[in-house]
PDB file of N, CA and C in Angstrom:
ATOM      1  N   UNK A   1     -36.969  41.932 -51.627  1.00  0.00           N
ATOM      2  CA  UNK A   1     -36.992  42.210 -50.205  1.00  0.00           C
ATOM      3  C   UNK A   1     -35.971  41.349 -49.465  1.00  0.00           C
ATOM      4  N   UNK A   2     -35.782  40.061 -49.613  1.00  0.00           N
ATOM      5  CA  UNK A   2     -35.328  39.165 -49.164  1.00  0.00           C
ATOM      6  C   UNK A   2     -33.059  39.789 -49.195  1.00  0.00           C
ATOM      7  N   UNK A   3     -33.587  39.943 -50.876  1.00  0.00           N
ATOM      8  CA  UNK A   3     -31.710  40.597 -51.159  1.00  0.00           C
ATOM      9  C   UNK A   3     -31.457  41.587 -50.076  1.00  0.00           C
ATOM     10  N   UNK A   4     -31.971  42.816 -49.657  1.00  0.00           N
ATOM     11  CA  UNK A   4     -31.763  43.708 -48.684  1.00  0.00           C
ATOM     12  C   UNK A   4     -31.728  43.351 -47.186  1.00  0.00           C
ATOM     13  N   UNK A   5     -32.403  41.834 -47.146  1.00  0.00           N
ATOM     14  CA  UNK A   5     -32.304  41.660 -45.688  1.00  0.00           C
ATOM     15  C   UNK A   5     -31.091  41.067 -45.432  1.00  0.00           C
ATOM     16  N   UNK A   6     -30.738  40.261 -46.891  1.00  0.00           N
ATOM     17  CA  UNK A   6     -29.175  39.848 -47.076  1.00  0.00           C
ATOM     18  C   UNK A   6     -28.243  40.758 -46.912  1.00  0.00           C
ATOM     19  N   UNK A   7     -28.090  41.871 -47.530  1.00  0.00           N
ATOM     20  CA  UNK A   7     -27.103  42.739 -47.306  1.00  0.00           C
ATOM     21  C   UNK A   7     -26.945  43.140 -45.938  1.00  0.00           C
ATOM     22  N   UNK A   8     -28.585  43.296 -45.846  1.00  0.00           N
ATOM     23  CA  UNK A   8     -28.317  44.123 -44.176  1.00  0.00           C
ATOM     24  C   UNK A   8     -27.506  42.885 -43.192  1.00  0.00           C
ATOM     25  N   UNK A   9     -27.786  42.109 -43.225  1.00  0.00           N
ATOM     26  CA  UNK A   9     -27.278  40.903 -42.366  1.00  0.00           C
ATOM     27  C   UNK A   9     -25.629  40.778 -42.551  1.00  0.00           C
ATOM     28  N   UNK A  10     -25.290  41.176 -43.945  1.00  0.00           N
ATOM     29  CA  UNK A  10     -23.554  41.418 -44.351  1.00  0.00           C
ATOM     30  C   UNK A  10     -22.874  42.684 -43.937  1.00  0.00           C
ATOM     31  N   UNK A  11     -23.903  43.461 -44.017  1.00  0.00           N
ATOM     32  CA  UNK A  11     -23.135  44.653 -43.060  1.00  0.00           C
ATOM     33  C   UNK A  11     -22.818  44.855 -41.830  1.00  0.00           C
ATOM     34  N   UNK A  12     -24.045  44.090 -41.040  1.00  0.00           N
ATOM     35  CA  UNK A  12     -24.060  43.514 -39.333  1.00  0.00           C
ATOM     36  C   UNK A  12     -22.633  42.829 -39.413  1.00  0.00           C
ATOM     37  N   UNK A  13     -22.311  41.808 -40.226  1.00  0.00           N
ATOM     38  CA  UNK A  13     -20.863  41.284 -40.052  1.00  0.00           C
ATOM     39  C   UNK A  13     -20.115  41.891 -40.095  1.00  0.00           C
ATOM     40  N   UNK A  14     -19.961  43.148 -41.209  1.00  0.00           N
ATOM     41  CA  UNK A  14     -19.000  44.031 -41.068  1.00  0.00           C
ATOM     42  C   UNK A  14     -18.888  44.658 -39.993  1.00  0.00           C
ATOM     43  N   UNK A  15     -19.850  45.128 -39.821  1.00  0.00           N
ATOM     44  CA  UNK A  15     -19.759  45.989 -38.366  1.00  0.00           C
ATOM     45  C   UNK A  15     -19.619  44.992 -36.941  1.00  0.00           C
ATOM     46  N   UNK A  16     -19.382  43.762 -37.063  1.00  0.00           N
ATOM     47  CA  UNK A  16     -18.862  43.257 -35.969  1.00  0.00           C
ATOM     48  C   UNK A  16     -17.611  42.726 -35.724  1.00  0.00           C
ATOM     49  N   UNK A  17     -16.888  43.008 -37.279  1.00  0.00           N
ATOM     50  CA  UNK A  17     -15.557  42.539 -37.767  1.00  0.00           C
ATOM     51  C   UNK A  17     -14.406  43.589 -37.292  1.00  0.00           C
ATOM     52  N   UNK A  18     -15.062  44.736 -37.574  1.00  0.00           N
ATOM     53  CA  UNK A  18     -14.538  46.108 -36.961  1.00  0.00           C
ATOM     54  C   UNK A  18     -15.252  46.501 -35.370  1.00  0.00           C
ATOM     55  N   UNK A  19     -15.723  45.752 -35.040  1.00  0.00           N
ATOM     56  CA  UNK A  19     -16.135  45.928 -33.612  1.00  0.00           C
ATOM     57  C   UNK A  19     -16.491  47.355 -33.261  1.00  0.00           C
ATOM     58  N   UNK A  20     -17.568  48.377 -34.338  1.00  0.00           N
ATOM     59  CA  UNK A  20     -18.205  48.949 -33.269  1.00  0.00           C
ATOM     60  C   UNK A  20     -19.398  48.853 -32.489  1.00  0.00           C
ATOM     61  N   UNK A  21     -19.361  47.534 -32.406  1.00  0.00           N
ATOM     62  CA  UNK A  21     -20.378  47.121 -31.396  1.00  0.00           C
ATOM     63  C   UNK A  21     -19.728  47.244 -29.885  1.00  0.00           C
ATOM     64  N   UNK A  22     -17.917  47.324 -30.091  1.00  0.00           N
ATOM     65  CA  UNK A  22     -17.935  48.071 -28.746  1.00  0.00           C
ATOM     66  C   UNK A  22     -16.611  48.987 -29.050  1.00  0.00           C
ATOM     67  N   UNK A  23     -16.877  49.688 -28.561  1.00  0.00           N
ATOM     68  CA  UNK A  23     -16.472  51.365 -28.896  1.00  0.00           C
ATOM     69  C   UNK A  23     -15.303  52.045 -28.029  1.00  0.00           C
ATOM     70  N   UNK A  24     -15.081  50.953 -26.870  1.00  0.00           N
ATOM     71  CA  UNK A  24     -14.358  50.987 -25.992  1.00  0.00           C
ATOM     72  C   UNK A  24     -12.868  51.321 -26.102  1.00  0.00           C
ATOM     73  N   UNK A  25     -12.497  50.090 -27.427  1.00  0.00           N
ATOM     74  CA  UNK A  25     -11.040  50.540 -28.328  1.00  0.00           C
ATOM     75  C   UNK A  25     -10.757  52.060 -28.725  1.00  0.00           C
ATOM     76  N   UNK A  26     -12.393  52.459 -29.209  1.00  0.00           N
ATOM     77  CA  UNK A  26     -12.079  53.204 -29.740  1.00  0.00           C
ATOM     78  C   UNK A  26     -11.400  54.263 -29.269  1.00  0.00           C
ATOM     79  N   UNK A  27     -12.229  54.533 -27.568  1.00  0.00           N
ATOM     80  CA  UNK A  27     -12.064  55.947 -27.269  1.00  0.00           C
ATOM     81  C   UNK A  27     -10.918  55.564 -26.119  1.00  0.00           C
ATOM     82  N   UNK A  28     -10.173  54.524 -26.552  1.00  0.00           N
ATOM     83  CA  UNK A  28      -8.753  54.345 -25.725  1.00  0.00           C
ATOM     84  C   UNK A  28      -7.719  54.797 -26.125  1.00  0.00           C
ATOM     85  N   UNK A  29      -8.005  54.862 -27.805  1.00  0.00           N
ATOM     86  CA  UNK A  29      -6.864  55.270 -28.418  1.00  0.00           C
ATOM     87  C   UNK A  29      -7.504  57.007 -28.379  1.00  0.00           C
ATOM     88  N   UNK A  30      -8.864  57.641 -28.528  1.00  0.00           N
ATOM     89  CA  UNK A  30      -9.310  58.729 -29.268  1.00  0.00           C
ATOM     90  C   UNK A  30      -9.142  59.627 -28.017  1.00  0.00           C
ATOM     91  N   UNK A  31      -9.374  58.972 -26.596  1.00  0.00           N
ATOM     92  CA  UNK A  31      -8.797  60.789 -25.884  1.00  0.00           C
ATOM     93  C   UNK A  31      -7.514  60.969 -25.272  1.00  0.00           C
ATOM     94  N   UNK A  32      -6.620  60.157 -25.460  1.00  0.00           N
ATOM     95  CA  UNK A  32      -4.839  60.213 -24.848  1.00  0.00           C
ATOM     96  C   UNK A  32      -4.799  61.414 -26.325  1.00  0.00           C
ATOM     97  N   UNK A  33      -5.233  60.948 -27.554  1.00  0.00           N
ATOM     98  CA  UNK A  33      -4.772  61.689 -28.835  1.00  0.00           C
ATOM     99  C   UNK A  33      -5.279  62.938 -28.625  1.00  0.00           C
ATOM    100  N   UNK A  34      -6.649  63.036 -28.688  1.00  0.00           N
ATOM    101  CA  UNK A  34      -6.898  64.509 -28.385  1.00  0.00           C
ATOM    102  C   UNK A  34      -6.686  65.453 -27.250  1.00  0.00           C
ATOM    103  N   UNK A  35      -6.145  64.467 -25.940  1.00  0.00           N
ATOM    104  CA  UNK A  35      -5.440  65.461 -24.908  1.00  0.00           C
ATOM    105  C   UNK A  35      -3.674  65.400 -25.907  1.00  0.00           C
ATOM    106  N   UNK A  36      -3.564  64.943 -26.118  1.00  0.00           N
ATOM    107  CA  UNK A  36      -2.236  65.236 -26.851  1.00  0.00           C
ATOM    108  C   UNK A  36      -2.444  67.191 -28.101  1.00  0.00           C
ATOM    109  N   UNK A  37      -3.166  66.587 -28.733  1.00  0.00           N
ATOM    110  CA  UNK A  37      -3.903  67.583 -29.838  1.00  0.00           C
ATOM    111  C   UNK A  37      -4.189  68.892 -29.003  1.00  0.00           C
ATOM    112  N   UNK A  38      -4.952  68.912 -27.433  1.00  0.00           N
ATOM    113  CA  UNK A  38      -5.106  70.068 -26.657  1.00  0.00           C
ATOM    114  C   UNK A  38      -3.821  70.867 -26.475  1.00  0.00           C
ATOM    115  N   UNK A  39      -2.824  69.880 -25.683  1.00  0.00           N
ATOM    116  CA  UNK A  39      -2.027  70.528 -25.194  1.00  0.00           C
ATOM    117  C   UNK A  39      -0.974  70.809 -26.322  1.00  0.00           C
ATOM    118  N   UNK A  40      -1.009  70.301 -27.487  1.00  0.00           N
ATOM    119  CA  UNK A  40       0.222  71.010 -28.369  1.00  0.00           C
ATOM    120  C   UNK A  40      -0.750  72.217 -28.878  1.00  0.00           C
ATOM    121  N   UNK A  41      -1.392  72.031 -29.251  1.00  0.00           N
ATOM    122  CA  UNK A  41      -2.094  73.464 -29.340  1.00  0.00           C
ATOM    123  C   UNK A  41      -1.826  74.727 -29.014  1.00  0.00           C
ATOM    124  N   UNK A  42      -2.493  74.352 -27.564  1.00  0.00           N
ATOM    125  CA  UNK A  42      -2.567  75.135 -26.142  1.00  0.00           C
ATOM    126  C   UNK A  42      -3.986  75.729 -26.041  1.00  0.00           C
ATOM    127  N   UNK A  43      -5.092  74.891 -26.586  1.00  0.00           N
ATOM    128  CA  UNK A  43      -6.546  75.140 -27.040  1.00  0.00           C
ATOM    129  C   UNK A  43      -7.110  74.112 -27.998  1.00  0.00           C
ATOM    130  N   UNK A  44      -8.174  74.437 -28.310  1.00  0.00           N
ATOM    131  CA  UNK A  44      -9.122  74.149 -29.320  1.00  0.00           C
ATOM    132  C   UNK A  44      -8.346  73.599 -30.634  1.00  0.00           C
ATOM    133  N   UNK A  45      -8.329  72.507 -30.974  1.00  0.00           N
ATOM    134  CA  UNK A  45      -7.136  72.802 -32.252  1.00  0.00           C
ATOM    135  C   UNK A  45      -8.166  72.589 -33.252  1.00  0.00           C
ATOM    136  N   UNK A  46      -7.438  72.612 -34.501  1.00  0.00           N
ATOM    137  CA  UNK A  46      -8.568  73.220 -35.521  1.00  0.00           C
ATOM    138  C   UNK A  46      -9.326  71.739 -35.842  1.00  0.00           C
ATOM    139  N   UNK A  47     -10.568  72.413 -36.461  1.00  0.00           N
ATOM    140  CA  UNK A  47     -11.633  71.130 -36.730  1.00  0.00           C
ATOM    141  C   UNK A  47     -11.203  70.179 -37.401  1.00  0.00           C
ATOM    142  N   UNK A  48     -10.130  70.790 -38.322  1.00  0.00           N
ATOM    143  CA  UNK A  48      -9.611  69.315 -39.342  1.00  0.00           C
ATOM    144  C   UNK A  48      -8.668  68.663 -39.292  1.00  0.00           C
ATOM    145  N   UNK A  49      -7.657  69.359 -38.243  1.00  0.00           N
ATOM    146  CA  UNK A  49      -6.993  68.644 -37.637  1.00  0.00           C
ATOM    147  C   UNK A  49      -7.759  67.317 -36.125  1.00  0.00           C
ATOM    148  N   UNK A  50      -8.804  67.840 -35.994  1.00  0.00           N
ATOM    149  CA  UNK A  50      -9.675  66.692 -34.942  1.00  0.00           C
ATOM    150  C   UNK A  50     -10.508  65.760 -35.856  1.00  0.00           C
ATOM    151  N   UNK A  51     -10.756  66.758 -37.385  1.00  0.00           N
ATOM    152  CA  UNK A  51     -11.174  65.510 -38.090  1.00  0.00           C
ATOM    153  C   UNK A  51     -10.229  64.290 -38.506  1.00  0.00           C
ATOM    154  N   UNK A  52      -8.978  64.816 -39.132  1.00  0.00           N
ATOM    155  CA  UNK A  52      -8.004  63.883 -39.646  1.00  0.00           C
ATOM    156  C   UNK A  52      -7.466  62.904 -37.949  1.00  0.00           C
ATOM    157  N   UNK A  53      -7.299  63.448 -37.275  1.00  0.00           N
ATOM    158  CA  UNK A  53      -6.917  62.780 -36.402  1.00  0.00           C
ATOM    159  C   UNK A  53      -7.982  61.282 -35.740  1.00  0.00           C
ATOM    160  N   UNK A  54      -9.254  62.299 -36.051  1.00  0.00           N
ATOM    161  CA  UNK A  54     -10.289  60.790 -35.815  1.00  0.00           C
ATOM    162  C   UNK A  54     -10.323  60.072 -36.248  1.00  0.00           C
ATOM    163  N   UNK A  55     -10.620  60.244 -37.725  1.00  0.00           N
ATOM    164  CA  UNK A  55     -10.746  59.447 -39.011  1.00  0.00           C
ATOM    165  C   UNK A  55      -9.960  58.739 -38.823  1.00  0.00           C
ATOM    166  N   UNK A  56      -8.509  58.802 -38.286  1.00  0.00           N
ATOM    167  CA  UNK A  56      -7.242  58.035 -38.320  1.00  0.00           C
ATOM    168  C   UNK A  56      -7.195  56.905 -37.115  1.00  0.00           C
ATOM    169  N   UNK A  57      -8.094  57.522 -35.932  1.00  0.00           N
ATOM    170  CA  UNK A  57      -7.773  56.303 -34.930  1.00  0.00           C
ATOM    171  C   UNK A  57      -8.954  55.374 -35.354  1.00  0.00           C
ATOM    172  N   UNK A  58      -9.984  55.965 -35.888  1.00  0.00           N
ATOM    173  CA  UNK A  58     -11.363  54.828 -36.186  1.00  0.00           C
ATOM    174  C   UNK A  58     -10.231  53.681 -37.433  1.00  0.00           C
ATOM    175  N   UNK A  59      -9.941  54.365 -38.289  1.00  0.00           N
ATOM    176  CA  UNK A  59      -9.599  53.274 -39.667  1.00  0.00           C
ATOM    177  C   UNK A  59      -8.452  52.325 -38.219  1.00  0.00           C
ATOM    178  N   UNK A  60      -7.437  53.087 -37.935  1.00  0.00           N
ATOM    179  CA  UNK A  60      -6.246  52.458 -37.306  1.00  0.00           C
ATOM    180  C   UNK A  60      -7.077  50.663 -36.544  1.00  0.00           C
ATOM    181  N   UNK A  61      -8.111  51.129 -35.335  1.00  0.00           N
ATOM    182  CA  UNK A  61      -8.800  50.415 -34.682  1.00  0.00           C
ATOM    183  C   UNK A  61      -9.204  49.261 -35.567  1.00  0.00           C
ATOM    184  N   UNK A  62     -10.176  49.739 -36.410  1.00  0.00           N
ATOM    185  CA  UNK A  62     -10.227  49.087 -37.338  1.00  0.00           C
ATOM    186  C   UNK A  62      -9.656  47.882 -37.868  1.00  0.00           C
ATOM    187  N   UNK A  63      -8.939  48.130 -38.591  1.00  0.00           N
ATOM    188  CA  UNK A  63      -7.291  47.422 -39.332  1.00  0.00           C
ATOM    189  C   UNK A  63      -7.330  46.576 -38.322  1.00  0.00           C
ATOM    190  N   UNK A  64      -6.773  47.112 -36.838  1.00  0.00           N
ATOM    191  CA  UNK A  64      -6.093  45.760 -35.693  1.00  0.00           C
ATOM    192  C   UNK A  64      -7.289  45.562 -35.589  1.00  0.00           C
ATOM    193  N   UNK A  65      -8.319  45.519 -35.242  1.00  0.00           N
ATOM    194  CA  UNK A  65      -9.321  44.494 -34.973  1.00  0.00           C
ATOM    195  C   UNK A  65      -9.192  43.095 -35.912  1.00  0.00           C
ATOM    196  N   UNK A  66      -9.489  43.336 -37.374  1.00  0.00           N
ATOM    197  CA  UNK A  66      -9.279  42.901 -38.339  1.00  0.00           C
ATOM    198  C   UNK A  66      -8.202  42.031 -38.372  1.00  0.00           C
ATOM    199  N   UNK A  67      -6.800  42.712 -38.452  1.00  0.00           N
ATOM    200  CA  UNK A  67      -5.616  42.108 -38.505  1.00  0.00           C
ATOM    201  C   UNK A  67      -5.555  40.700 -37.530  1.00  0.00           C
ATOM    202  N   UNK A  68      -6.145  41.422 -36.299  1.00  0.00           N
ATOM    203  CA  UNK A  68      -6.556  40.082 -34.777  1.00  0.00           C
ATOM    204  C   UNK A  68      -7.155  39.325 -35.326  1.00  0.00           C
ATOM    205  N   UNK A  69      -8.615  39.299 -35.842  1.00  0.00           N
ATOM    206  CA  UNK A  69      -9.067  38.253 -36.506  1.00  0.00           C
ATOM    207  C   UNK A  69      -8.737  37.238 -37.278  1.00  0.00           C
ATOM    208  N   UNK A  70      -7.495  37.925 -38.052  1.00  0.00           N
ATOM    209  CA  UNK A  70      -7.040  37.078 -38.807  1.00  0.00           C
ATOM    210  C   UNK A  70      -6.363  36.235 -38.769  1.00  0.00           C
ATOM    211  N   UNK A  71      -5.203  36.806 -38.082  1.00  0.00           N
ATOM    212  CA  UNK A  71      -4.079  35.931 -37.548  1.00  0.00           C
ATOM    213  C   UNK A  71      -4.529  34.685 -36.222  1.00  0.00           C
ATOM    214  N   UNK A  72      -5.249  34.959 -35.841  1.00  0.00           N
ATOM    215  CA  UNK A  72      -6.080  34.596 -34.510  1.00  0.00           C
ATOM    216  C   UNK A  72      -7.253  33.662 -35.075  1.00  0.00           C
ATOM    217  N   UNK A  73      -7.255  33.792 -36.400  1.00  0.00           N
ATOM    218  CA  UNK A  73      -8.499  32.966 -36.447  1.00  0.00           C
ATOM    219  C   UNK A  73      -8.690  31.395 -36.314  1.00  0.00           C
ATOM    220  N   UNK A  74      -7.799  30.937 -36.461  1.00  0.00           N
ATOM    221  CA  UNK A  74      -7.535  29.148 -35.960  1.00  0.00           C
ATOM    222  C   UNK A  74      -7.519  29.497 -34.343  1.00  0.00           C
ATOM    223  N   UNK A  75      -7.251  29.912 -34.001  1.00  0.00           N
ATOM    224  CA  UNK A  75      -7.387  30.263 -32.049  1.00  0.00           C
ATOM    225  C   UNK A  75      -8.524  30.192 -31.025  1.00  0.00           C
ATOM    226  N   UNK A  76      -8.617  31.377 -32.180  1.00  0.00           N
ATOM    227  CA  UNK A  76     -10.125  31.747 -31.692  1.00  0.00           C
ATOM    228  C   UNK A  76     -11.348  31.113 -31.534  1.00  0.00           C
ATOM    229  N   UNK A  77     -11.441  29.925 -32.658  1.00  0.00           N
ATOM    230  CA  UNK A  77     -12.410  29.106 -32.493  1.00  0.00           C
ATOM    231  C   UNK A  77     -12.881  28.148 -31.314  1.00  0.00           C
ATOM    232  N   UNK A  78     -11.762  27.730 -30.483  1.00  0.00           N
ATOM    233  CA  UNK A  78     -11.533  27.636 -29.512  1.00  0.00           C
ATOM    234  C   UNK A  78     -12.193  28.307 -27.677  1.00  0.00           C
ATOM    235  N   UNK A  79     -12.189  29.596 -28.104  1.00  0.00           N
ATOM    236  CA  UNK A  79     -12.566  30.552 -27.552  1.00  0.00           C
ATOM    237  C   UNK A  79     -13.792  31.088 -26.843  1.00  0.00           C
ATOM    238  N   UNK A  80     -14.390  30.465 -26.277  1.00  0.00           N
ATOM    239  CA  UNK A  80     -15.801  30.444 -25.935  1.00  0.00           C
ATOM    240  C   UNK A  80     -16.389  32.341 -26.329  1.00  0.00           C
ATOM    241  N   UNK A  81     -15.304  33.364 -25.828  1.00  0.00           N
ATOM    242  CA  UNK A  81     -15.217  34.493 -26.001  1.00  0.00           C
ATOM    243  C   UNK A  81     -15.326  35.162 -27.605  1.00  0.00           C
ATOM    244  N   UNK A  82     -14.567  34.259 -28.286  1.00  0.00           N
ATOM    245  CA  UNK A  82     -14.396  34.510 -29.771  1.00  0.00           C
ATOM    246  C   UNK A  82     -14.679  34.112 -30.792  1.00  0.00           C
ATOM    247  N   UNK A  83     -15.562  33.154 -30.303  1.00  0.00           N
ATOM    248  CA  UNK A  83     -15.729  32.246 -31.552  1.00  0.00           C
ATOM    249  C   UNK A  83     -16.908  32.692 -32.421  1.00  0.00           C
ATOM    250  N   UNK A  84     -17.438  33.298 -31.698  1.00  0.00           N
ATOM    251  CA  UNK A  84     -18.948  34.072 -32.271  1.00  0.00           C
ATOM    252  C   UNK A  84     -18.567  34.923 -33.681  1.00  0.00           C
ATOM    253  N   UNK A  85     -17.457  35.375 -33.658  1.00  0.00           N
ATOM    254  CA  UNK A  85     -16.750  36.221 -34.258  1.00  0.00           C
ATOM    255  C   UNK A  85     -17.084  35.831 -35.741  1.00  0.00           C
ATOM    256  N   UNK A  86     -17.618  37.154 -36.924  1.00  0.00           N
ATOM    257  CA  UNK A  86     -17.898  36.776 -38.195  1.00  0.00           C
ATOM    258  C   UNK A  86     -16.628  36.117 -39.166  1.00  0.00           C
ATOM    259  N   UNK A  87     -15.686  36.225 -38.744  1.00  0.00           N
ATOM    260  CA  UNK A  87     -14.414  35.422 -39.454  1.00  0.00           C
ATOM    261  C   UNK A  87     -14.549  33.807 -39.157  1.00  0.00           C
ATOM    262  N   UNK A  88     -14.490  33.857 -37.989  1.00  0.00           N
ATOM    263  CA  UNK A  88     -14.421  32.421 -37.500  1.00  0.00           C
ATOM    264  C   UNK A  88     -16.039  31.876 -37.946  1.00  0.00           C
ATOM    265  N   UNK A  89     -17.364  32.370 -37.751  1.00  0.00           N
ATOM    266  CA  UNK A  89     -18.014  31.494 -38.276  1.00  0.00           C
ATOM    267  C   UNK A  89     -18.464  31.190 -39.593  1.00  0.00           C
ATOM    268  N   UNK A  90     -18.094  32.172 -40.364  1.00  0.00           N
ATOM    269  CA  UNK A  90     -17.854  32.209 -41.785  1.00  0.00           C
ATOM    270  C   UNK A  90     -18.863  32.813 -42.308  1.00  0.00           C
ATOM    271  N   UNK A  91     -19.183  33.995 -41.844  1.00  0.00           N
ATOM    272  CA  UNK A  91     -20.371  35.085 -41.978  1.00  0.00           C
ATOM    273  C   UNK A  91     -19.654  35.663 -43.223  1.00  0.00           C
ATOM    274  N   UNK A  92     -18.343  35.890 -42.737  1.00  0.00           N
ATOM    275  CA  UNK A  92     -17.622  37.165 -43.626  1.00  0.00           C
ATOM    276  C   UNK A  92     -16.066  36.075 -43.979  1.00  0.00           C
ATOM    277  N   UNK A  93     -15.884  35.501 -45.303  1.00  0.00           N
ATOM    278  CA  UNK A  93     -14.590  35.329 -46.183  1.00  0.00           C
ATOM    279  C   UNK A  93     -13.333  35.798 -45.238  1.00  0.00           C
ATOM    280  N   UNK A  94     -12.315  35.009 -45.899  1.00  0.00           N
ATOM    281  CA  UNK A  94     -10.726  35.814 -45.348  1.00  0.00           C
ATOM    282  C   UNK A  94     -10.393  36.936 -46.500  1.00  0.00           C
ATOM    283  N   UNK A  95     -11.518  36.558 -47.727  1.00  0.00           N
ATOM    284  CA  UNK A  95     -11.021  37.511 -48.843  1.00  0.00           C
ATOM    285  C   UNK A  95     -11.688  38.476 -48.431  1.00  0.00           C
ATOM    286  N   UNK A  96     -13.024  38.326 -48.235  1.00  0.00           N
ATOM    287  CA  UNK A  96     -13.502  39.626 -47.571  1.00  0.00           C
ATOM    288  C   UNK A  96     -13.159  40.821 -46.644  1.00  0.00           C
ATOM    289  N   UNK A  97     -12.524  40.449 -46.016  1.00  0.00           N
ATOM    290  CA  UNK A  97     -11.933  40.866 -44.796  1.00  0.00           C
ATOM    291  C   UNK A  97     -10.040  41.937 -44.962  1.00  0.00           C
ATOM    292  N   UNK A  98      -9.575  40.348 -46.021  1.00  0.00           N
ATOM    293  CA  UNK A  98      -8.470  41.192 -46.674  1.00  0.00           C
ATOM    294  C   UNK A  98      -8.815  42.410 -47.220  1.00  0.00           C
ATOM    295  N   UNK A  99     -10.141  42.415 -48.280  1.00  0.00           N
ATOM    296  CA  UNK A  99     -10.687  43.938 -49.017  1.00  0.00           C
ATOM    297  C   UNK A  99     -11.033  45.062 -47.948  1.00  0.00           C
ATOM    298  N   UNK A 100     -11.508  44.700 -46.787  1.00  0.00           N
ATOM    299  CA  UNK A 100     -12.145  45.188 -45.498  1.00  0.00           C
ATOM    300  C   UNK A 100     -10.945  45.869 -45.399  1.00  0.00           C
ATOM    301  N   UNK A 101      -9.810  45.504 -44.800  1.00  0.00           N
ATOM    302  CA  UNK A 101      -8.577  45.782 -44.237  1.00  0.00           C
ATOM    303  C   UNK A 101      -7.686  46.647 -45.243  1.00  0.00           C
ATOM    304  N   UNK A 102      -7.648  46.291 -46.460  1.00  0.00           N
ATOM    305  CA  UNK A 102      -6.928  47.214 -47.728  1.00  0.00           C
ATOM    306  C   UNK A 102      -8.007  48.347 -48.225  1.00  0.00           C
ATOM    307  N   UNK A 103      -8.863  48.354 -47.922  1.00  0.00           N
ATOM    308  CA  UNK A 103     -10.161  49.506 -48.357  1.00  0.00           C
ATOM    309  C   UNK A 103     -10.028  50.458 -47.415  1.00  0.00           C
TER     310      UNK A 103
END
């Protein structure tokens, strides 16, 4: 019981490493793209083209979140804003994170 509460607690890091705890990135990059996707169209464009295109800004977001963390991570500690951050408190490895980012 105890191992699963572990994991679950490693995935919470993941998922705060990639920040969709706020979603905000996300849909900064996700509706300029899909008004882009409308108007070359001139409609509805097809489902898998809105799939590939999502899939692509979530991983993209992703990555730079990540990438920020990394490079940023001596900074950040600093940061009253950032320091919470699973890199900086050592929730989640730099190796971890490298696999995070190349996966």
């Amino acid at each position: 019981m105890e191992n699963k509460i572990l994991n679950f607690n490693k995935f919470l890091c993941y998922f705060d490493l990639i920040r969709l705890n706020q979603p905000t990135g996300f849909f900064l990059l996700l509706w300029p793209t899909y008004w882009a996707l409308w108007l070359s169209n001139r409609g509805l464009p097809n489902f898998y083209v809105l799939f590939i295109f999502t899939t692509g800004i979530f991983l993209m977001r992703s990555a730079g979140c990540i990438v920020n963390d990394y490079v940023d991570r001596k900074f950040d500690a600093y940061v009253s804003r950032t320091k919470k951050r699973p890199l900086i408190k050592g929730s989640i490895s730099i190796r971890e994170a490298k696999i995070i980012f190349f996966y």
